[in-house]
PDB file of N, CA and C in Angstrom:
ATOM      1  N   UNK A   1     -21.207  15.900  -6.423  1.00  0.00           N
ATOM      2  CA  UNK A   1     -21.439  14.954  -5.334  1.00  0.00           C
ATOM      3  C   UNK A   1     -20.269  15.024  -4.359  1.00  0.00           C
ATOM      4  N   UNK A   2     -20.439  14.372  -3.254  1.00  0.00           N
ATOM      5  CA  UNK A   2     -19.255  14.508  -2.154  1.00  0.00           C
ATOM      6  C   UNK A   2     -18.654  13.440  -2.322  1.00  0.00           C
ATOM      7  N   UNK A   3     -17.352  13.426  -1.476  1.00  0.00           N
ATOM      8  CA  UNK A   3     -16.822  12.348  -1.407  1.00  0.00           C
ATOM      9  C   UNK A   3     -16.578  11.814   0.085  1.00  0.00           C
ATOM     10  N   UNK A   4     -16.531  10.289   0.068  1.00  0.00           N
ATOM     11  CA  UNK A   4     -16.709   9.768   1.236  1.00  0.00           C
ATOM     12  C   UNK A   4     -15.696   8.475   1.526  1.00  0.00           C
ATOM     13  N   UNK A   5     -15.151   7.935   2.201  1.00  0.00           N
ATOM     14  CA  UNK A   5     -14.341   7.167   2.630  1.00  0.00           C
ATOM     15  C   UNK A   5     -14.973   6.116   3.861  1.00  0.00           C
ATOM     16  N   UNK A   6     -15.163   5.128   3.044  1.00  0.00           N
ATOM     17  CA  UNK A   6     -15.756   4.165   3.923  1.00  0.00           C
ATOM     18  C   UNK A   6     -14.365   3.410   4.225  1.00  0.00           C
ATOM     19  N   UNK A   7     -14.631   2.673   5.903  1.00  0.00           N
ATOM     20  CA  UNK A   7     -13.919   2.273   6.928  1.00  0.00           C
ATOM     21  C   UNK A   7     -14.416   0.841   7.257  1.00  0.00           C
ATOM     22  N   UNK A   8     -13.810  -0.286   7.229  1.00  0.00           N
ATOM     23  CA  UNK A   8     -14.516  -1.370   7.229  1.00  0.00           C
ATOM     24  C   UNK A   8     -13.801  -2.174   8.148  1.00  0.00           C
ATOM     25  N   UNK A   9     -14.659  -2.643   8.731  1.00  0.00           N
ATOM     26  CA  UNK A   9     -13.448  -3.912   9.842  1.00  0.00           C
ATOM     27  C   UNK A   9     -14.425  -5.103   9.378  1.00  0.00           C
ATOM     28  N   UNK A  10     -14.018  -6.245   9.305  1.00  0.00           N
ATOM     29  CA  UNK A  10     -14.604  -7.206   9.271  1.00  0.00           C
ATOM     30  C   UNK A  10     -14.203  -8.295   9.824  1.00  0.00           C
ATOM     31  N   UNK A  11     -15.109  -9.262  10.281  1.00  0.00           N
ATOM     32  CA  UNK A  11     -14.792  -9.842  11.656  1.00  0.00           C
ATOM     33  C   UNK A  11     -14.416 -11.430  10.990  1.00  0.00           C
ATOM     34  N   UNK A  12     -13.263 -11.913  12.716  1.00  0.00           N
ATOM     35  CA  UNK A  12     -12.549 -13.191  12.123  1.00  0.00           C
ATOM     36  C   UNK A  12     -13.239 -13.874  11.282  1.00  0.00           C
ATOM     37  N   UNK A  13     -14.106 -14.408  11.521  1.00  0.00           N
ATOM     38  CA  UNK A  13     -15.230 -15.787  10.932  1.00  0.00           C
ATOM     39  C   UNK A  13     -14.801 -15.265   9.464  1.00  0.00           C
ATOM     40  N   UNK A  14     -15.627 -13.836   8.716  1.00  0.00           N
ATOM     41  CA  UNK A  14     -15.586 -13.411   7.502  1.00  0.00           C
ATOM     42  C   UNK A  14     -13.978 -13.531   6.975  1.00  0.00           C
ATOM     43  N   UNK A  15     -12.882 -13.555   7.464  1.00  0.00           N
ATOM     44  CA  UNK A  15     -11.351 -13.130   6.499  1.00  0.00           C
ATOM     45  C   UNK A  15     -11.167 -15.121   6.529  1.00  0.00           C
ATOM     46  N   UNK A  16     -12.071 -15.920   7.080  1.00  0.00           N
ATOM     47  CA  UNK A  16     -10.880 -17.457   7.217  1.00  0.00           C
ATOM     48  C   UNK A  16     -11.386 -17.586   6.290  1.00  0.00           C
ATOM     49  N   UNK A  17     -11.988 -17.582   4.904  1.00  0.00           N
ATOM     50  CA  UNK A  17     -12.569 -18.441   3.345  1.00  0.00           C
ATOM     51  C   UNK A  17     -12.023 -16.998   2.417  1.00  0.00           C
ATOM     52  N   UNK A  18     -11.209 -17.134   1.465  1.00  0.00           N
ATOM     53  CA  UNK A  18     -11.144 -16.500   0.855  1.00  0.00           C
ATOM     54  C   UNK A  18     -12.322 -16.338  -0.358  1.00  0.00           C
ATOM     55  N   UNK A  19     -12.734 -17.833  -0.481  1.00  0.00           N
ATOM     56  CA  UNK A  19     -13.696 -17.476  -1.473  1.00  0.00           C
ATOM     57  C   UNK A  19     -15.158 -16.662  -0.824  1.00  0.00           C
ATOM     58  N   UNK A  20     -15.369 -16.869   0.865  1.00  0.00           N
ATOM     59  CA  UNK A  20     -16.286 -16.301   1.648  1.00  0.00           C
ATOM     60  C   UNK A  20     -15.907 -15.141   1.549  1.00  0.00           C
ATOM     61  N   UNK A  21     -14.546 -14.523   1.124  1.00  0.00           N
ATOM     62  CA  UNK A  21     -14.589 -13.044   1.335  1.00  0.00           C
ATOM     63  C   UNK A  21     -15.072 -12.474  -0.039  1.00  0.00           C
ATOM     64  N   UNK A  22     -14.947 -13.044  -1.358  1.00  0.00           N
ATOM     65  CA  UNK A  22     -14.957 -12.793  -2.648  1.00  0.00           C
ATOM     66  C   UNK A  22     -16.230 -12.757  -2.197  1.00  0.00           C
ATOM     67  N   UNK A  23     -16.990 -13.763  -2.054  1.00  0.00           N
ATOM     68  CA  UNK A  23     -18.348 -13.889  -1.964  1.00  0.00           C
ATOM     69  C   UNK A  23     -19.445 -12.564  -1.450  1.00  0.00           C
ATOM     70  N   UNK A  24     -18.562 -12.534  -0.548  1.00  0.00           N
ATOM     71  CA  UNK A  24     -19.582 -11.155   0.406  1.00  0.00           C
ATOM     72  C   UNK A  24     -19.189 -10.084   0.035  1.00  0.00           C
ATOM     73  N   UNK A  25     -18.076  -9.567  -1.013  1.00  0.00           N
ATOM     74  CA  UNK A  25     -17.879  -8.639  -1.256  1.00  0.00           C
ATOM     75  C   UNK A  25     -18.345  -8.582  -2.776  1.00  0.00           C
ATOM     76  N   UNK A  26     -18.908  -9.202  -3.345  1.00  0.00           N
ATOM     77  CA  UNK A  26     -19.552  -9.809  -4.398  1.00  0.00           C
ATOM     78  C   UNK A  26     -21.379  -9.220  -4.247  1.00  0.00           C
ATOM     79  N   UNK A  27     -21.740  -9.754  -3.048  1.00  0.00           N
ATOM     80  CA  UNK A  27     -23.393  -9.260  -2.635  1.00  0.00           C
ATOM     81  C   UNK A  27     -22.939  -7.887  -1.807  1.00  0.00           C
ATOM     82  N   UNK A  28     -22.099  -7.634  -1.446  1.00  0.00           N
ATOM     83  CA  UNK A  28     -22.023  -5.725  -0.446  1.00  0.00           C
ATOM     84  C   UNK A  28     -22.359  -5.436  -2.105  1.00  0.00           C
ATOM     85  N   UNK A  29     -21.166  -5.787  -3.052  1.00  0.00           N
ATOM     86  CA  UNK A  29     -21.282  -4.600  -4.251  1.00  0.00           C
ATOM     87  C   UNK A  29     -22.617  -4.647  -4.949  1.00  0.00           C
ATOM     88  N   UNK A  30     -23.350  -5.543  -4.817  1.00  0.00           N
ATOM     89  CA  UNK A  30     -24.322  -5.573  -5.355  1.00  0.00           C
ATOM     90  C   UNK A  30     -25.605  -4.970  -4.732  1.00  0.00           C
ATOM     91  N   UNK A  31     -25.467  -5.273  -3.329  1.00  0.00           N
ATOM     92  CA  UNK A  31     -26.126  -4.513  -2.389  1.00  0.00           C
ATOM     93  C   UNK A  31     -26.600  -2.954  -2.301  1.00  0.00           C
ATOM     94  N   UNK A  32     -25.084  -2.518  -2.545  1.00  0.00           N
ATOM     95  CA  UNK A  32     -25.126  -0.744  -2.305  1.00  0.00           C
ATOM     96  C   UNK A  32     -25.480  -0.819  -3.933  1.00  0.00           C
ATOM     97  N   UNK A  33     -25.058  -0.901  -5.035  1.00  0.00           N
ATOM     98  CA  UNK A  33     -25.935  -0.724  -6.580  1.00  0.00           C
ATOM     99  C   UNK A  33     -26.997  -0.641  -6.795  1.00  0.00           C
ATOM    100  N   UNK A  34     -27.899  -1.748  -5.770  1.00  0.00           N
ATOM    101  CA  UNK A  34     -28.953  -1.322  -6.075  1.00  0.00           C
ATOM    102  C   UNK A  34     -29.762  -0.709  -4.970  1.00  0.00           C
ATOM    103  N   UNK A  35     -29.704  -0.523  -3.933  1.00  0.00           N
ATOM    104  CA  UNK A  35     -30.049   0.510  -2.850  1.00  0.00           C
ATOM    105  C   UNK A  35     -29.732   1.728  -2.621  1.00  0.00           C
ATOM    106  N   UNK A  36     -28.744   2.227  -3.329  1.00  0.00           N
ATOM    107  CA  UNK A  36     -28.120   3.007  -3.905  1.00  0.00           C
ATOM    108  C   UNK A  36     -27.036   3.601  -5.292  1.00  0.00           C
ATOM    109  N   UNK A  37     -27.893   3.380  -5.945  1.00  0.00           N
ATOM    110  CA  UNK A  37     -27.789   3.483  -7.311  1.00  0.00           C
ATOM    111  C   UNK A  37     -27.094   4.563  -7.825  1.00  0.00           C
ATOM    112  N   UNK A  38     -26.958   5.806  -6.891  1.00  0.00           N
ATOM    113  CA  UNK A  38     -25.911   7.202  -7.347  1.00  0.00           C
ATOM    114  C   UNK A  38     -24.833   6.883  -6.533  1.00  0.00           C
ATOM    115  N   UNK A  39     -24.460   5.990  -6.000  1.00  0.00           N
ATOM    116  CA  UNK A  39     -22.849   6.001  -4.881  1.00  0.00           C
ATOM    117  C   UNK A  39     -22.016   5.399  -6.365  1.00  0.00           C
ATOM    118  N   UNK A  40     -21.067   6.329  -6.698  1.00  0.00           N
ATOM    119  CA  UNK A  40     -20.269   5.428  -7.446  1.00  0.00           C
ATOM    120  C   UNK A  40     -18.928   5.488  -6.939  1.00  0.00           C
ATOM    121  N   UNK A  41     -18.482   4.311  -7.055  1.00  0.00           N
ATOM    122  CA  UNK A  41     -16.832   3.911  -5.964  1.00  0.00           C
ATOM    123  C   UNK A  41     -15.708   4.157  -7.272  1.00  0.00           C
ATOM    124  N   UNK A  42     -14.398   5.018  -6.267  1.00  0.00           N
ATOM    125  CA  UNK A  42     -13.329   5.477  -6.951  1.00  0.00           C
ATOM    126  C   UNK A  42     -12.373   4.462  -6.866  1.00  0.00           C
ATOM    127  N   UNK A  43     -12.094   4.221  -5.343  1.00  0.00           N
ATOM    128  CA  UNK A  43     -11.371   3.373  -5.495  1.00  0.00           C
ATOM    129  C   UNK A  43     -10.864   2.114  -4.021  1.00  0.00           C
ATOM    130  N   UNK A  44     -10.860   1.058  -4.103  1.00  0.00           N
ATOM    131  CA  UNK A  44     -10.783   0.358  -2.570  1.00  0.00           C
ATOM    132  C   UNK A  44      -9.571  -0.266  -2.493  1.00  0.00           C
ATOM    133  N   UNK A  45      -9.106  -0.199  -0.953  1.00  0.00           N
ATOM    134  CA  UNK A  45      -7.771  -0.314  -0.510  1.00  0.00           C
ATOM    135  C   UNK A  45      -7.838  -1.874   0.747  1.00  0.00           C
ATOM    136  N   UNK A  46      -7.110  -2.603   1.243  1.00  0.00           N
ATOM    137  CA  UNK A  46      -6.575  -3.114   1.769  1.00  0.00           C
ATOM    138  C   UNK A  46      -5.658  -2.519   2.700  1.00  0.00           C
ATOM    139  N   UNK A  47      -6.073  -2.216   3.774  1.00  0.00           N
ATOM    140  CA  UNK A  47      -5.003  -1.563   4.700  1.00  0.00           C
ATOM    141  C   UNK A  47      -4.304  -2.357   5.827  1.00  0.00           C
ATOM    142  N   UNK A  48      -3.563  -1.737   6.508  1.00  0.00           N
ATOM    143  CA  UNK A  48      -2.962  -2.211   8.119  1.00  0.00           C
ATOM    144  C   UNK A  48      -3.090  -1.046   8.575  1.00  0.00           C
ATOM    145  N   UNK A  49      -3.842  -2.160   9.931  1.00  0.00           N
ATOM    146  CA  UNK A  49      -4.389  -0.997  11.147  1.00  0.00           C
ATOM    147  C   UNK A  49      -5.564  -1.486  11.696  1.00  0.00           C
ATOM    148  N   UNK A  50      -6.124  -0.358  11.965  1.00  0.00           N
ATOM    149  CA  UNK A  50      -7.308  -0.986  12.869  1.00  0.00           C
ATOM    150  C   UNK A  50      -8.675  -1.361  12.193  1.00  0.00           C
ATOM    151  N   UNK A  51      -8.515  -0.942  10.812  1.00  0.00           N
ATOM    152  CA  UNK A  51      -9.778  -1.627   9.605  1.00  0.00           C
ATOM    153  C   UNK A  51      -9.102  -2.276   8.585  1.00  0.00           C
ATOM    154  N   UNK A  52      -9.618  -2.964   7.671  1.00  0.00           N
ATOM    155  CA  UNK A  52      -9.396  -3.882   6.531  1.00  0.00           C
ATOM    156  C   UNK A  52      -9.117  -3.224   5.546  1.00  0.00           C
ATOM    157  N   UNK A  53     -10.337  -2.534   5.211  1.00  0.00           N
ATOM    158  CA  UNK A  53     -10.455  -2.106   4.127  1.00  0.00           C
ATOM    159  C   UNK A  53     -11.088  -0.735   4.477  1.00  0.00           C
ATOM    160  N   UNK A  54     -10.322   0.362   3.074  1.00  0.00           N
ATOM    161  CA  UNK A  54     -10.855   1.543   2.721  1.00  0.00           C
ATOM    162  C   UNK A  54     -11.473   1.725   1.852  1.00  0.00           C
ATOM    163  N   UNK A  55     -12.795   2.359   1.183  1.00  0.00           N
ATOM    164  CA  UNK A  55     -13.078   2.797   0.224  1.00  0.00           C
ATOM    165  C   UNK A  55     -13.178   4.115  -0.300  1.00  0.00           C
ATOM    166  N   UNK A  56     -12.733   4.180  -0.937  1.00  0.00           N
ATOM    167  CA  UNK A  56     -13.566   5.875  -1.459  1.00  0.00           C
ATOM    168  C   UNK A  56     -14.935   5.619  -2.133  1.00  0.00           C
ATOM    169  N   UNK A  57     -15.876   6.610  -2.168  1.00  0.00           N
ATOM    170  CA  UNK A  57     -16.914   7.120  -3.221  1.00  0.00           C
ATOM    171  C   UNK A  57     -17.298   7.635  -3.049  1.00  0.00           C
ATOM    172  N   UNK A  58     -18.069   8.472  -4.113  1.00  0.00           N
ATOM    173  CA  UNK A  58     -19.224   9.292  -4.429  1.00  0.00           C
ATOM    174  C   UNK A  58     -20.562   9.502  -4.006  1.00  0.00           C
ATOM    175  N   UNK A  59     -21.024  10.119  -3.080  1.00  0.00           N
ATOM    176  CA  UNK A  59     -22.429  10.359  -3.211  1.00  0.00           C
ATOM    177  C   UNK A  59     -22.865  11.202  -3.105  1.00  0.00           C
ATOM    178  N   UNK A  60     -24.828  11.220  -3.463  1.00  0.00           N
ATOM    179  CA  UNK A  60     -24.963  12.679  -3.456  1.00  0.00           C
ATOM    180  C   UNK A  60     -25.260  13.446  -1.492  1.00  0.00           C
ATOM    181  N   UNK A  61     -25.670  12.620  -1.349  1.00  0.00           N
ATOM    182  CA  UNK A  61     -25.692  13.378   0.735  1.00  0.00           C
ATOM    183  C   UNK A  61     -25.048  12.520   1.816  1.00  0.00           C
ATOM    184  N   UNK A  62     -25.449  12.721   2.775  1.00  0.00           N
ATOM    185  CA  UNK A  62     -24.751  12.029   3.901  1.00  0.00           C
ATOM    186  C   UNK A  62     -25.536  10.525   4.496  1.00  0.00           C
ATOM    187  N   UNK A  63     -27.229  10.988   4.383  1.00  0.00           N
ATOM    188  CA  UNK A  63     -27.494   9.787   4.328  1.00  0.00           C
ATOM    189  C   UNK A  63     -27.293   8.447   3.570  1.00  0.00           C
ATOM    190  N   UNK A  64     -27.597   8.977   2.110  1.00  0.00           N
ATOM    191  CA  UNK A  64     -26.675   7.905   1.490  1.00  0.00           C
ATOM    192  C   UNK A  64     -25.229   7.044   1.524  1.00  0.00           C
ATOM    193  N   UNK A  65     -24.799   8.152   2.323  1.00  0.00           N
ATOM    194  CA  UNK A  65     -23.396   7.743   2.171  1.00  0.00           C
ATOM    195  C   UNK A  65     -23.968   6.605   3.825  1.00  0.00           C
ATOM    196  N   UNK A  66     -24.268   6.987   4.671  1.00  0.00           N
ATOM    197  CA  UNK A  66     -24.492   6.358   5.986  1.00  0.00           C
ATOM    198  C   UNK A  66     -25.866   4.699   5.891  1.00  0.00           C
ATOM    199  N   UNK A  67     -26.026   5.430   4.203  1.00  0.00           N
ATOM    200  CA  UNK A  67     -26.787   3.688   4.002  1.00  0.00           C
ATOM    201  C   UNK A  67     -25.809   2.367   3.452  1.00  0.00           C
ATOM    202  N   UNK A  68     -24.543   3.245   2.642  1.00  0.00           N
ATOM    203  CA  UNK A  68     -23.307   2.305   2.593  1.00  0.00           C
ATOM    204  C   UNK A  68     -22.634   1.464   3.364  1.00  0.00           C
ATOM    205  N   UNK A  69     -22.832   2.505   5.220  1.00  0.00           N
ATOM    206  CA  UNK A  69     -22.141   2.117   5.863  1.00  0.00           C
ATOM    207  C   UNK A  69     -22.819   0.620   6.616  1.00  0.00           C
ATOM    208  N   UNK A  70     -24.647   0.949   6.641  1.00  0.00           N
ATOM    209  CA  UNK A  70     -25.402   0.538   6.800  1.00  0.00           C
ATOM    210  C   UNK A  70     -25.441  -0.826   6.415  1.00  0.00           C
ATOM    211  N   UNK A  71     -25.512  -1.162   5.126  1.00  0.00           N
ATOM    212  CA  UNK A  71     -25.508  -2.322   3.654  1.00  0.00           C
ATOM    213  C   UNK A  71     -24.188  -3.197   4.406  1.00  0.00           C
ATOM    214  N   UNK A  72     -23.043  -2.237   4.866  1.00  0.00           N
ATOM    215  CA  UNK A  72     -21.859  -3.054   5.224  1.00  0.00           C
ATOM    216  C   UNK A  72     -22.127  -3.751   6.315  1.00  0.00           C
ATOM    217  N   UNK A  73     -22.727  -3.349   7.135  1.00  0.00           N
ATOM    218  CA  UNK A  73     -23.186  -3.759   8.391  1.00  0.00           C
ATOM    219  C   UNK A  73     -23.897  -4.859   8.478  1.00  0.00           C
ATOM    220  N   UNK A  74     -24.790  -4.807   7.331  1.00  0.00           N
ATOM    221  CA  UNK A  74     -26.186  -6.070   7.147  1.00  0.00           C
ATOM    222  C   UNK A  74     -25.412  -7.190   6.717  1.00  0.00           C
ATOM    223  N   UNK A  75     -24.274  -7.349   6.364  1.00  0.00           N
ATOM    224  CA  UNK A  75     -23.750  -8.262   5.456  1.00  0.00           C
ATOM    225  C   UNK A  75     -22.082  -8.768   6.333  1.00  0.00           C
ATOM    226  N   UNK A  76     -22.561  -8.406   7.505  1.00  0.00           N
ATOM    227  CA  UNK A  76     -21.397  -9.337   8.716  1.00  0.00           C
ATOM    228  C   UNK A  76     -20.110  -8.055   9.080  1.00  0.00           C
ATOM    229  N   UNK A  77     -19.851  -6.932   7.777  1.00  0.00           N
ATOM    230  CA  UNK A  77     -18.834  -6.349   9.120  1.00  0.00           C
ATOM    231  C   UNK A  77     -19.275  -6.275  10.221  1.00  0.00           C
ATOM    232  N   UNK A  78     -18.000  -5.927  10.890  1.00  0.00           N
ATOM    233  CA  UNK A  78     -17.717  -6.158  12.229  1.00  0.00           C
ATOM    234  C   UNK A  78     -18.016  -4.866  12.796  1.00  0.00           C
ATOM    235  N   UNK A  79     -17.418  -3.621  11.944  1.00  0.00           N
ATOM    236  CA  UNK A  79     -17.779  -2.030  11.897  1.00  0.00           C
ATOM    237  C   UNK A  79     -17.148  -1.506  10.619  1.00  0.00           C
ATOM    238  N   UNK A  80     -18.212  -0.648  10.530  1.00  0.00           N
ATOM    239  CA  UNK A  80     -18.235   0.381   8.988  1.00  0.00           C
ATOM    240  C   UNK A  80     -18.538   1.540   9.530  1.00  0.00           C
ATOM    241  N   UNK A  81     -17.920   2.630   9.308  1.00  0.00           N
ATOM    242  CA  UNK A  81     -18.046   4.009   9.166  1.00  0.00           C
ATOM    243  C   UNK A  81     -17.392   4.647   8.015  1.00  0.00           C
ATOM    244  N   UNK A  82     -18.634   5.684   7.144  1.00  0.00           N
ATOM    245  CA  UNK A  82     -18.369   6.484   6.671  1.00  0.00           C
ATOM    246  C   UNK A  82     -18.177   7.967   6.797  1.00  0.00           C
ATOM    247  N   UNK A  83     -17.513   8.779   6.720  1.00  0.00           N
ATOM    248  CA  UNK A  83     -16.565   9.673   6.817  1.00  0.00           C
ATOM    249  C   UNK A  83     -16.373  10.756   5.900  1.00  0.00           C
ATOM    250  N   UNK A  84     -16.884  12.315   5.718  1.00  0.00           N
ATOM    251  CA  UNK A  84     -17.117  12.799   4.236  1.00  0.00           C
ATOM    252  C   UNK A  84     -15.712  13.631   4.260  1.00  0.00           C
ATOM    253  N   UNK A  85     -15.362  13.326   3.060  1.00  0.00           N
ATOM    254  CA  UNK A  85     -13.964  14.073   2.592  1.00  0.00           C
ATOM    255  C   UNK A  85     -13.673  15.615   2.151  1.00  0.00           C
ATOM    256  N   UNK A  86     -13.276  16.655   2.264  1.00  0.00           N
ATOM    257  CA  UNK A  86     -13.123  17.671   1.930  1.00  0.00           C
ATOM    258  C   UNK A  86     -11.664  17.329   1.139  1.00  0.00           C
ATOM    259  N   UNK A  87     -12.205  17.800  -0.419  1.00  0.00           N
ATOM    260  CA  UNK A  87     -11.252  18.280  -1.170  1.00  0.00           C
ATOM    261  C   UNK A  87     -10.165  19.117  -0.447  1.00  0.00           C
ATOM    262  N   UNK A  88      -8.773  18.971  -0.394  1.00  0.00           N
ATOM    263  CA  UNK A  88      -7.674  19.914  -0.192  1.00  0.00           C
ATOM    264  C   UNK A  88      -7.672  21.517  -0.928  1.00  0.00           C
ATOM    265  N   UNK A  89      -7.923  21.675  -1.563  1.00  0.00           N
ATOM    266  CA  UNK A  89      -8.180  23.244  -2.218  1.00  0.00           C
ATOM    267  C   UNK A  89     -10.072  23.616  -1.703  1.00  0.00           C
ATOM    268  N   UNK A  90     -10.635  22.903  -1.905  1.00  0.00           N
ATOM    269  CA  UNK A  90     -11.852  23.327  -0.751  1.00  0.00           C
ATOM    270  C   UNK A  90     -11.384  23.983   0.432  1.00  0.00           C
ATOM    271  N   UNK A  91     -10.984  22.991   1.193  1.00  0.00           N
ATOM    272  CA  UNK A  91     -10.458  23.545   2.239  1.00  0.00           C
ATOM    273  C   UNK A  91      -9.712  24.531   2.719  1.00  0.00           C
ATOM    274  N   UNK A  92      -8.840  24.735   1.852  1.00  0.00           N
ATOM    275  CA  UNK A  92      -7.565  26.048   2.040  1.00  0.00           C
ATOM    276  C   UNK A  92      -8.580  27.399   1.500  1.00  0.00           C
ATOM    277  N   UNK A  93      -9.765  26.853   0.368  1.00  0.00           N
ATOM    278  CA  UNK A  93     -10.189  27.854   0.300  1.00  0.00           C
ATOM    279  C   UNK A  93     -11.737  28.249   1.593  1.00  0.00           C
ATOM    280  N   UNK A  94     -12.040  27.313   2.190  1.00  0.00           N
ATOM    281  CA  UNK A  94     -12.552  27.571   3.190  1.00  0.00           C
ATOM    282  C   UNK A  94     -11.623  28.685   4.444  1.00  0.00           C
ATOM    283  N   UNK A  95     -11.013  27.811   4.287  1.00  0.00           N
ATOM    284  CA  UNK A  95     -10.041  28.693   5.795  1.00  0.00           C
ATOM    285  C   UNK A  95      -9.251  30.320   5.315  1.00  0.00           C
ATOM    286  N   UNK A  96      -9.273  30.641   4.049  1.00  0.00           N
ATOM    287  CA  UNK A  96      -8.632  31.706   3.466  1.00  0.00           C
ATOM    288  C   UNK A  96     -10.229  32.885   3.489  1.00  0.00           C
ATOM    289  N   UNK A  97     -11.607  31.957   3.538  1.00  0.00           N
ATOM    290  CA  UNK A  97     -12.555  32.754   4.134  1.00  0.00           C
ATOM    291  C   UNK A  97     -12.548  32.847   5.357  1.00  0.00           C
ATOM    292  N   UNK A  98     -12.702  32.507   6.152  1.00  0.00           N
ATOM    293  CA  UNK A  98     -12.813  32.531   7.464  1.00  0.00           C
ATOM    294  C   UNK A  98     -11.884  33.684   7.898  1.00  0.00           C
ATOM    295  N   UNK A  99     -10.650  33.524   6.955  1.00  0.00           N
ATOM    296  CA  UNK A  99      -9.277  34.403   7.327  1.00  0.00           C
ATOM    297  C   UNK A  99      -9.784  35.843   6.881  1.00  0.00           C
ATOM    298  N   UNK A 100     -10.389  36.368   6.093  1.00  0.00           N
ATOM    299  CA  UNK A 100     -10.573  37.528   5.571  1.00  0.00           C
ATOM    300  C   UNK A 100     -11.463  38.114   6.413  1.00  0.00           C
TER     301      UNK A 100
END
């Protein structure tokens, strides 16, 4: 499966209740489980910058991964984009073809 890095902003109203944030991140996870039942998540971050939160996961194509971003969307972020990751040795071995 690929890997993907979801991008999340979520808007003022959603960060003032902490238990409103537990809450909605409580039905997203439940959301993408069962609408998508092969995305399995590696691991989620808390950032600074211009989104909240990062996720990593698993899926098997791009649409799926773009129904994650989707699910985030239905449920008040502000903006979600997902983003597909190329392994670092993928890559070097991509470009070492290209090179030959």
């Amino acid at each position: 499966m690929a890997i993907y890095m979801l991008l999340t902003k979520l808007s003022p109203e959603s960060m003032s209740d902490l238990s409103k944030v537990e809450k909605n991140a409580h039905c997203w996870k439940s959301a993408v489980e069962k609408k998508c039942p092969k995305v399995k998540f590696l691991s989620h971050y808390f950032v600074l910058g211009p989104y909240d939160f990062v996720s990593l996961y698993e899926a098997p194509d791009e649409k799926t991964a773009a129904k994650v971003s989707m699910i985030s969307m239905s449920l008040g972020a502000q903006k979600a984009e997902s983003w597909t990751l190329i392994p670092y040795p993928d890559y070097i071995q991509d470009v070492r073809e290209l090179l030959e």
